[in-house]
C-alpha atoms as a PDB file:
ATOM      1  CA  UNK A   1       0.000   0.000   0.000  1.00  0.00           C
ATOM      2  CA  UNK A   2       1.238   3.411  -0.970  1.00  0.00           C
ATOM      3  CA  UNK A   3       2.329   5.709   1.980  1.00  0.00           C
ATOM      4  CA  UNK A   4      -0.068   8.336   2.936  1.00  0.00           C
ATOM      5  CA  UNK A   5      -0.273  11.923   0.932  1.00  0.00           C
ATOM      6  CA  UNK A   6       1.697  14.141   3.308  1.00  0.00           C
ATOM      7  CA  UNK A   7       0.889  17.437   2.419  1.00  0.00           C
ATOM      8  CA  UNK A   8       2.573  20.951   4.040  1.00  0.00           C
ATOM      9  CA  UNK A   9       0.098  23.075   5.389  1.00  0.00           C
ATOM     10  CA  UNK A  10       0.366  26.605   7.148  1.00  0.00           C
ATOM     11  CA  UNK A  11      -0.493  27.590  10.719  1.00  0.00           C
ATOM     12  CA  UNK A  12      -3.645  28.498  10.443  1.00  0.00           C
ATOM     13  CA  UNK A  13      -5.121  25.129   8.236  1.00  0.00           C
ATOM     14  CA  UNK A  14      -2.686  22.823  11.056  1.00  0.00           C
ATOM     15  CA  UNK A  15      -4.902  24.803  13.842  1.00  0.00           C
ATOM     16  CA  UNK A  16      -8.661  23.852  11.715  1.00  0.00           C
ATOM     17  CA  UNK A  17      -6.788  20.322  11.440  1.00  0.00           C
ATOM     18  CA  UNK A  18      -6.611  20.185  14.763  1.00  0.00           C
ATOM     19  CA  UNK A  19      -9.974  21.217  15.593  1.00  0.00           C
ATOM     20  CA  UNK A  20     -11.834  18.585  13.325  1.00  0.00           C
ATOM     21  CA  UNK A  21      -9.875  15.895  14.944  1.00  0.00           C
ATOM     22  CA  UNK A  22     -10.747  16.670  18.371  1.00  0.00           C
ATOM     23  CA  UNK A  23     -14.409  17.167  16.996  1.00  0.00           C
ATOM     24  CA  UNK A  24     -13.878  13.586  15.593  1.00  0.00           C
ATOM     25  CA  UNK A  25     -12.746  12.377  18.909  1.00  0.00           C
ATOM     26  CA  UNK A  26     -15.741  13.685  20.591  1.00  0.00           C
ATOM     27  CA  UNK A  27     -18.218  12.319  17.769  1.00  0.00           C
ATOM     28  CA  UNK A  28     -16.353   8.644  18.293  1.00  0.00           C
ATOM     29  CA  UNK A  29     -16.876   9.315  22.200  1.00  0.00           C
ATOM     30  CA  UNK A  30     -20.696  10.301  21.938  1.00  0.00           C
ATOM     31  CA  UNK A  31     -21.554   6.852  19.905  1.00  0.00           C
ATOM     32  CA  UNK A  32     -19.750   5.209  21.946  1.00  0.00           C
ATOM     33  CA  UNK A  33     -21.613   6.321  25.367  1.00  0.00           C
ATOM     34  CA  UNK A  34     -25.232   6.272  23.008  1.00  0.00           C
ATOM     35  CA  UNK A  35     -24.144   2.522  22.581  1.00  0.00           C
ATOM     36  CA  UNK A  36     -23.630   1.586  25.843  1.00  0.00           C
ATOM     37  CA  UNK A  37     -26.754   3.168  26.641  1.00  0.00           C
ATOM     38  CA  UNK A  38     -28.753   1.122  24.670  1.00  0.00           C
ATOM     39  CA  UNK A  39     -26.646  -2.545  25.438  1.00  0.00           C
ATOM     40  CA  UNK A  40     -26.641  -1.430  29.600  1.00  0.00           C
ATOM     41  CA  UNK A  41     -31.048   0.112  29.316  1.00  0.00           C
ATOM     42  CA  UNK A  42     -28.543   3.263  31.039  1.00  0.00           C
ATOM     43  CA  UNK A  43     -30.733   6.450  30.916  1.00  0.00           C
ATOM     44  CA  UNK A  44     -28.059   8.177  32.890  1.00  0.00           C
ATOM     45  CA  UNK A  45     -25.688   8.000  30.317  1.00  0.00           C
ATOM     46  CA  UNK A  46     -28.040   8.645  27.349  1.00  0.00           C
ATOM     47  CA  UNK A  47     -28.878  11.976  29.539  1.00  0.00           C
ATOM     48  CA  UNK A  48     -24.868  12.719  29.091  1.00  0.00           C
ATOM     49  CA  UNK A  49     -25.058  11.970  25.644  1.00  0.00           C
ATOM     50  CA  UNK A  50     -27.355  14.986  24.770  1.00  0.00           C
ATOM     51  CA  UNK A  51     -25.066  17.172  27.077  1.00  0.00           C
ATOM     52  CA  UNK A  52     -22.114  16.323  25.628  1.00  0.00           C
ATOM     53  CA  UNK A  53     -23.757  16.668  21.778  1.00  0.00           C
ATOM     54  CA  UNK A  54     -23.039  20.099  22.836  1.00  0.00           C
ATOM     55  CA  UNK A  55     -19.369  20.307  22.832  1.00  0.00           C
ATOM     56  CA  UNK A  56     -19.391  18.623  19.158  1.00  0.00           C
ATOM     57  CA  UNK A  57     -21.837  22.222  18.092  1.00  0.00           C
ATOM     58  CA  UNK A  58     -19.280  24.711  19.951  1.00  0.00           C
ATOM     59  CA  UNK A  59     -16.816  23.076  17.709  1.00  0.00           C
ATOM     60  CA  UNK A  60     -18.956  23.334  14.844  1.00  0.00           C
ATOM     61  CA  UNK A  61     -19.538  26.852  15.273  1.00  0.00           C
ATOM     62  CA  UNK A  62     -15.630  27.168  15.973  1.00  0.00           C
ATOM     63  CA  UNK A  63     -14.506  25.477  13.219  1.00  0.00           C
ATOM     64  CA  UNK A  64     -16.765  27.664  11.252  1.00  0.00           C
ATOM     65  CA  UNK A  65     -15.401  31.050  11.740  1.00  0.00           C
ATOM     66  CA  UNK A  66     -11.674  29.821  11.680  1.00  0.00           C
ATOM     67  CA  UNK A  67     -12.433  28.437   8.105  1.00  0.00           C
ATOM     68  CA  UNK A  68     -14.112  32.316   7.361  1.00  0.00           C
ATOM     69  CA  UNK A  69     -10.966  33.701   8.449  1.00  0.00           C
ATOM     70  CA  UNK A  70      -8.607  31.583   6.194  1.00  0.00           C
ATOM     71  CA  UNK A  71     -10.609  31.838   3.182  1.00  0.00           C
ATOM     72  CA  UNK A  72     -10.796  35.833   4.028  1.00  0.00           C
ATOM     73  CA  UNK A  73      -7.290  36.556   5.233  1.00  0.00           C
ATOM     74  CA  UNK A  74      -4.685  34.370   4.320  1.00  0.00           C
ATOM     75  CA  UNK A  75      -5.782  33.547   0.498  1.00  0.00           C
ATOM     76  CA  UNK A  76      -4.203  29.955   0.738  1.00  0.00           C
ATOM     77  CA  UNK A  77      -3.228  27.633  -1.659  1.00  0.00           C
ATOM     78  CA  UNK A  78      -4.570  24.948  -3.726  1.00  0.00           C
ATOM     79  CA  UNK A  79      -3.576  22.332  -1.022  1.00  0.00           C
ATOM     80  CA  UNK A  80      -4.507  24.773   1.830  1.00  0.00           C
ATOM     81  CA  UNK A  81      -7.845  25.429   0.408  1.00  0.00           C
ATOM     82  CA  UNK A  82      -8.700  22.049  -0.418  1.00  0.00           C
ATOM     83  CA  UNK A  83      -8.070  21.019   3.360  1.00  0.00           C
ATOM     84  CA  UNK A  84     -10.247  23.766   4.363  1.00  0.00           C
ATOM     85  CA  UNK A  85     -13.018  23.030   2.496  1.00  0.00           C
ATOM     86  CA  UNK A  86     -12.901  19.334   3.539  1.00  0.00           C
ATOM     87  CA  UNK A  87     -12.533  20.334   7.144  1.00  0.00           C
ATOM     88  CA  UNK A  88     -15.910  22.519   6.905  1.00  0.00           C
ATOM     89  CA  UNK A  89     -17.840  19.784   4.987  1.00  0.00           C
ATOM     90  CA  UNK A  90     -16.461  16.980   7.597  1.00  0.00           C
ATOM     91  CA  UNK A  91     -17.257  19.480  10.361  1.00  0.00           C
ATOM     92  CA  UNK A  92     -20.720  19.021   9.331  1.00  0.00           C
ATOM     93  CA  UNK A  93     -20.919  15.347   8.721  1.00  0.00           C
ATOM     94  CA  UNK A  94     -19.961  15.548  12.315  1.00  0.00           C
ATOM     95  CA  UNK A  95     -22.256  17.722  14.115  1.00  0.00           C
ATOM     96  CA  UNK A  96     -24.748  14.902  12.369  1.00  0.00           C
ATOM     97  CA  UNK A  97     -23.260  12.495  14.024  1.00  0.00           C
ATOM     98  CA  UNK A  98     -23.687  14.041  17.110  1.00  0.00           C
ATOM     99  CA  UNK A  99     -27.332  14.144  16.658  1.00  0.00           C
ATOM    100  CA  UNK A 100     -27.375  10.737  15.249  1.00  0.00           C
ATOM    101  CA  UNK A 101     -25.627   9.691  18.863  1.00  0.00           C
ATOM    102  CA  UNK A 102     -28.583  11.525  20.533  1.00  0.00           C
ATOM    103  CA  UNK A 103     -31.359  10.161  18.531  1.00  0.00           C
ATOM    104  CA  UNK A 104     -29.681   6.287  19.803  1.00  0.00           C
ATOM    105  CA  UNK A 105     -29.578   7.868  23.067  1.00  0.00           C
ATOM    106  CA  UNK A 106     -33.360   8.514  23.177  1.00  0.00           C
ATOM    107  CA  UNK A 107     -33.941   5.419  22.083  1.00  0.00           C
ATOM    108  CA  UNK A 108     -31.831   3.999  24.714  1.00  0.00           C
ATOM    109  CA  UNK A 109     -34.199   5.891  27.277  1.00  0.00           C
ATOM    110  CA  UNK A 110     -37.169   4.266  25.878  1.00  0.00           C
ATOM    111  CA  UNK A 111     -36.164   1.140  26.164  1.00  0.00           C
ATOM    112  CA  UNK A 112     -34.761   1.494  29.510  1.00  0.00           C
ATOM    113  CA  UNK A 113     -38.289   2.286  30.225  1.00  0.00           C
ATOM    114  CA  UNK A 114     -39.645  -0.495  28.777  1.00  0.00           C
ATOM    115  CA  UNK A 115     -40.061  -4.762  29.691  1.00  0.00           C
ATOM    116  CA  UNK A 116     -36.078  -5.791  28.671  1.00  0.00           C
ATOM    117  CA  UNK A 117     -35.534  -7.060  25.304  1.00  0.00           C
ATOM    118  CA  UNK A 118     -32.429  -8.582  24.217  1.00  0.00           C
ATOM    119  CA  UNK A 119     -30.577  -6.507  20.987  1.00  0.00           C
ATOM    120  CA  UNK A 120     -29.897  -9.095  18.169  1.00  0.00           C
ATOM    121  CA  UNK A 121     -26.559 -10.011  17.857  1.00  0.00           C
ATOM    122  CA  UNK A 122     -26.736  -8.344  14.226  1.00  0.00           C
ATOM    123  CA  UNK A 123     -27.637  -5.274  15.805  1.00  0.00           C
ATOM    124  CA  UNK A 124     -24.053  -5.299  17.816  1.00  0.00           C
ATOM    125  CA  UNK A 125     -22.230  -6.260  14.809  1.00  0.00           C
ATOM    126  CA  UNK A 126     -23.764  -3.282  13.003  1.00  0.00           C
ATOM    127  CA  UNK A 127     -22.902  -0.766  15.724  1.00  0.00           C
ATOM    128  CA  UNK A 128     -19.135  -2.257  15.889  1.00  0.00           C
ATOM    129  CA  UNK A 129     -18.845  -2.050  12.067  1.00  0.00           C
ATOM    130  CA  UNK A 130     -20.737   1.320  11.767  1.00  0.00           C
ATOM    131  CA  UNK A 131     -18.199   2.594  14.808  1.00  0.00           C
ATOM    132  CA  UNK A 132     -15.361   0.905  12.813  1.00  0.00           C
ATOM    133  CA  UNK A 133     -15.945   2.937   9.679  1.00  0.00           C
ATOM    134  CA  UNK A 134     -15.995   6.332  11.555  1.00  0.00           C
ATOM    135  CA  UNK A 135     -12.609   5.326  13.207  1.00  0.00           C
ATOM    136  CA  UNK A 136     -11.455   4.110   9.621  1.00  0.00           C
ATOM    137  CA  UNK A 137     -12.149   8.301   7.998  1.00  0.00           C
ATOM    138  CA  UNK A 138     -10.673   9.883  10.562  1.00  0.00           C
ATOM    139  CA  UNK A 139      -7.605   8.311  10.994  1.00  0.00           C
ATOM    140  CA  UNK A 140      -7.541   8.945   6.664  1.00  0.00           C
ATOM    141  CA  UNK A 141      -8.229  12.661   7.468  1.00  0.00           C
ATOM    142  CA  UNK A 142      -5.080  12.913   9.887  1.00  0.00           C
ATOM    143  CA  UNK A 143      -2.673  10.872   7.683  1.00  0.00           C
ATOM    144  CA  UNK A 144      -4.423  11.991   4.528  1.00  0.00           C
ATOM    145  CA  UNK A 145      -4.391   8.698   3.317  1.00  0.00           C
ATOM    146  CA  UNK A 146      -6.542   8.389   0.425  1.00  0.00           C
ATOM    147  CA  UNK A 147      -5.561   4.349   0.234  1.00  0.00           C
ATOM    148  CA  UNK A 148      -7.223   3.922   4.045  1.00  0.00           C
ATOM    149  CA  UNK A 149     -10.296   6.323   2.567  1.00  0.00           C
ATOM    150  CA  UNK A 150     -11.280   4.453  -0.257  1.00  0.00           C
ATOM    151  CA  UNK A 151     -11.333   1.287   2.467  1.00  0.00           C
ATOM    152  CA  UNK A 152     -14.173   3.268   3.709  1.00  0.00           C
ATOM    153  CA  UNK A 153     -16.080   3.457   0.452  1.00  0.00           C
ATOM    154  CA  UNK A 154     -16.005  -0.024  -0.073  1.00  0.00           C
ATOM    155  CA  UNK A 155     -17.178  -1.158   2.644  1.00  0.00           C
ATOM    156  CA  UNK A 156     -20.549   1.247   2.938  1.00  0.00           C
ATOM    157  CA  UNK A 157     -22.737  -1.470   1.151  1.00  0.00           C
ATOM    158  CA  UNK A 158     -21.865  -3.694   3.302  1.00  0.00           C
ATOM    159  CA  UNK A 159     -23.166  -1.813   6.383  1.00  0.00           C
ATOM    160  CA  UNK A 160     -26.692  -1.181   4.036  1.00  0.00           C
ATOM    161  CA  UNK A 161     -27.014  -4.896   3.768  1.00  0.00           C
ATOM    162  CA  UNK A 162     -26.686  -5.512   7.722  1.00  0.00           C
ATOM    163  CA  UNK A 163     -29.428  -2.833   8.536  1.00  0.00           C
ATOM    164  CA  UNK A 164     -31.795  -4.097   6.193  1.00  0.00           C
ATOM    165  CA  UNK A 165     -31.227  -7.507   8.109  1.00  0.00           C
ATOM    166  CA  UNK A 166     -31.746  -5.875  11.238  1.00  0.00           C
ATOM    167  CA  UNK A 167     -34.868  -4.203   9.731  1.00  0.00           C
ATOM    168  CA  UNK A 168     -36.877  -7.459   8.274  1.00  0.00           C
ATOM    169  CA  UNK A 169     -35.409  -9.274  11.965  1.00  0.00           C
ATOM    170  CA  UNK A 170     -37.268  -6.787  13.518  1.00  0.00           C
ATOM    171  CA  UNK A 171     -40.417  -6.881  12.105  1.00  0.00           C
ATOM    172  CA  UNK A 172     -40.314 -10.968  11.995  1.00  0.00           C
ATOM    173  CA  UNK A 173     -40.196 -10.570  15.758  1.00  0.00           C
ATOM    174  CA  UNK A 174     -43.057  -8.013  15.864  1.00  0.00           C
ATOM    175  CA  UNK A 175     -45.404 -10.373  14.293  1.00  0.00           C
ATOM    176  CA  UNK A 176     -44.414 -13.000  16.448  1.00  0.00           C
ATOM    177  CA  UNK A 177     -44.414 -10.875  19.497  1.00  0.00           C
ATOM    178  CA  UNK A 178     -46.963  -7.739  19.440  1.00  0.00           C
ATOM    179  CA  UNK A 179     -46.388  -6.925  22.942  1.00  0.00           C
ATOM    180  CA  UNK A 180     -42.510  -6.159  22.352  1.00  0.00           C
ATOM    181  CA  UNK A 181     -43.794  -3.964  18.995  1.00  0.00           C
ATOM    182  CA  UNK A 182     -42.480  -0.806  20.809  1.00  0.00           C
ATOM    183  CA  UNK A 183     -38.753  -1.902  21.301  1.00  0.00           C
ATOM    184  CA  UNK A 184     -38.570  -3.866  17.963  1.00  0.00           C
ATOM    185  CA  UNK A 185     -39.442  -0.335  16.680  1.00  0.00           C
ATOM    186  CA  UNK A 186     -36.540   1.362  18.829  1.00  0.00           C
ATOM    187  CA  UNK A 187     -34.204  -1.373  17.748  1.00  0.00           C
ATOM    188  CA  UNK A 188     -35.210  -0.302  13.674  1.00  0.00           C
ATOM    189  CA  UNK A 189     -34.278   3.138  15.065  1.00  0.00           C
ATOM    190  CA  UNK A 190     -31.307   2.727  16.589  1.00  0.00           C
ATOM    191  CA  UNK A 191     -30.209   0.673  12.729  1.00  0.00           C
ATOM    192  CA  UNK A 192     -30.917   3.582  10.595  1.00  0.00           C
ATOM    193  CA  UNK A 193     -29.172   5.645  12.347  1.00  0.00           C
ATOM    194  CA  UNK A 194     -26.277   3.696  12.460  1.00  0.00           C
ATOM    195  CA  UNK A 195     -26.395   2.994   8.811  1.00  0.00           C
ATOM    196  CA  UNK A 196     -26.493   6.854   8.812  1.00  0.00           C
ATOM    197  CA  UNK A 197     -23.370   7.415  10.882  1.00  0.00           C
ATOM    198  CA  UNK A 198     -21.557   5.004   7.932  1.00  0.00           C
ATOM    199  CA  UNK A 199     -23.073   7.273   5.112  1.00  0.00           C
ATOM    200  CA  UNK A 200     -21.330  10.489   6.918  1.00  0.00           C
ATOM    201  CA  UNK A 201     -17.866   8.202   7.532  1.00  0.00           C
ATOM    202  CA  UNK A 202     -18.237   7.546   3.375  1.00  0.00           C
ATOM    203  CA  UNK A 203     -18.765  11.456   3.131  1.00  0.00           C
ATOM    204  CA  UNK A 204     -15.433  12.171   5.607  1.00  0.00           C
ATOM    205  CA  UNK A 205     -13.399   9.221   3.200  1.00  0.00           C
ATOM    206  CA  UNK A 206     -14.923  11.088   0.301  1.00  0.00           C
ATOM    207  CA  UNK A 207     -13.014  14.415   1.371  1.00  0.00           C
ATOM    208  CA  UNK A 208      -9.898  13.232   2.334  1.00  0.00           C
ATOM    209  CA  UNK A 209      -9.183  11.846  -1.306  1.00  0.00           C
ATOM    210  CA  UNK A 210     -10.357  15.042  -2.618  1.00  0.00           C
ATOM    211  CA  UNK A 211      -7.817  16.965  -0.470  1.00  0.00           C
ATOM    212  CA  UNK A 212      -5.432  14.387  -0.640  1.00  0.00           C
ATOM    213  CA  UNK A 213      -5.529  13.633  -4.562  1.00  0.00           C
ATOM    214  CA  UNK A 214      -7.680  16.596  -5.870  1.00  0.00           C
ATOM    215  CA  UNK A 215     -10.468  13.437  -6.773  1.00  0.00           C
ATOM    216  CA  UNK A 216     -14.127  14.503  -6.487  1.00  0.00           C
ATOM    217  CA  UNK A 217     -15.862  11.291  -5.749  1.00  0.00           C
ATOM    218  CA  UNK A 218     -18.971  12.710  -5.027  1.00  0.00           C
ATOM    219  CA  UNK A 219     -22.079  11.430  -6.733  1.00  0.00           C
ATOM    220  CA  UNK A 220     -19.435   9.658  -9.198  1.00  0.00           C
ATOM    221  CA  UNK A 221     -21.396   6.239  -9.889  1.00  0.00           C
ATOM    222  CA  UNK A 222     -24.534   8.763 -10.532  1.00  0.00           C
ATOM    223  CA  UNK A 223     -22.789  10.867 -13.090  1.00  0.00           C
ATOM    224  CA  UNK A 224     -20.738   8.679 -14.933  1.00  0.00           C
ATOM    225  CA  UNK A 225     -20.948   8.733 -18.792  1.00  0.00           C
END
């Protein structure tokens, strides 16, 4: 495998660099604690998880005017300004992913209201491959390693393929079981938006090759001759 892009940057893009990453860190953290929510029926920690949704939008907001100021001030250049406009687009696949974490979180109070159901073993492996992905685009973004990004791409349709599973699991079980109808439907929650957390990893993977090897992959099986 080829060795990561490494790419000189000035100050100011290091500093927005920095930023994302420790808004990445804190969007790993929050599905992480939304997780253990659900698996431990903890509403104490899903009640953390929408407080600490709030550090990932202060460093939304942060990131936001620092990316202003280098577009305004320092004119940069073509590798500069490609970072910086993958930073503010992955800035904002992140602050999703904060809310995604919350919406698992409130479904991790429901259930912990709620007669105890066991999550299917698919579910698990969803959340650990879902979690895996994330992990998988940010450690591209701070090598730049288009290589580890497209890793990410490929494996998307895989996690589509396990929620639907989780999905038609679910509602085998509802018919079978009525009276649990209200967790199953949690449980269907708690998929999509893990298959959604996967879709904004593929978006992060999808801007580290572009700032890493100028390659817009963006709607590219849609618009291809």
């Amino acid at each position: 495998m080829p060795s990561p892009v490494r790419i000189k940057t000035g100050r100011e893009v290091d500093n927005l660099r920095q930023l994302a990453l420790r808004m990445g860190g804190l969007a790993e953290g929050i599905l992480d604690k939304s997780l253990r929510a659900v698996w431990n029926r903890d509403p104490v920690l899903a009640d953390e998880v929408v407080r600490d949704d709030l550090a990932i939008d202060r460093i939304d907001v942060e990131i936001d005017a620092a990316v202003l100021s280098v577009l305004a001030l320092r004119a940069p250049v073509a590798s500069d300004l490609r970072q910086t406009l993958a930073i503010k687009t992955m800035a904002t696949d992140l602050e999703r992913i904060g809310d995604l974490a919350r919406n698992i979180a409130g479904s991790a109070s429901r259930l912990a209201e709620r007669p105890p159901i066991t999550p299917p073993t698919i579910l698990r492996e969803l959340a650990d491959d879902s979690r895996r992905l994330l992990g998988r685009a940010l450690q591209a973004f701070a090598d730049l390693d288009g290589e580890l990004a497209r890793t990410v791409l490929r494996e998307d349709d895989e996690i589509d393929e396990i929620e639907g599973r989780v999905i038609r699991a679910s509602i085998d079980r509802i018919e079978s079981r009525p009276d649990a109808s209200r967790q199953e439907i949690d449980l269907i929650f708690i998929a999509k938006n893990l298959e959604r957390v996967a879709d904004h990893a593929t978006n992060i993977a999808e801007e580290v090759i572009l700032a890493a090897e100028s390659v817009n992959l963006k709607h590219a099986e849609k618009l291809a001759p």
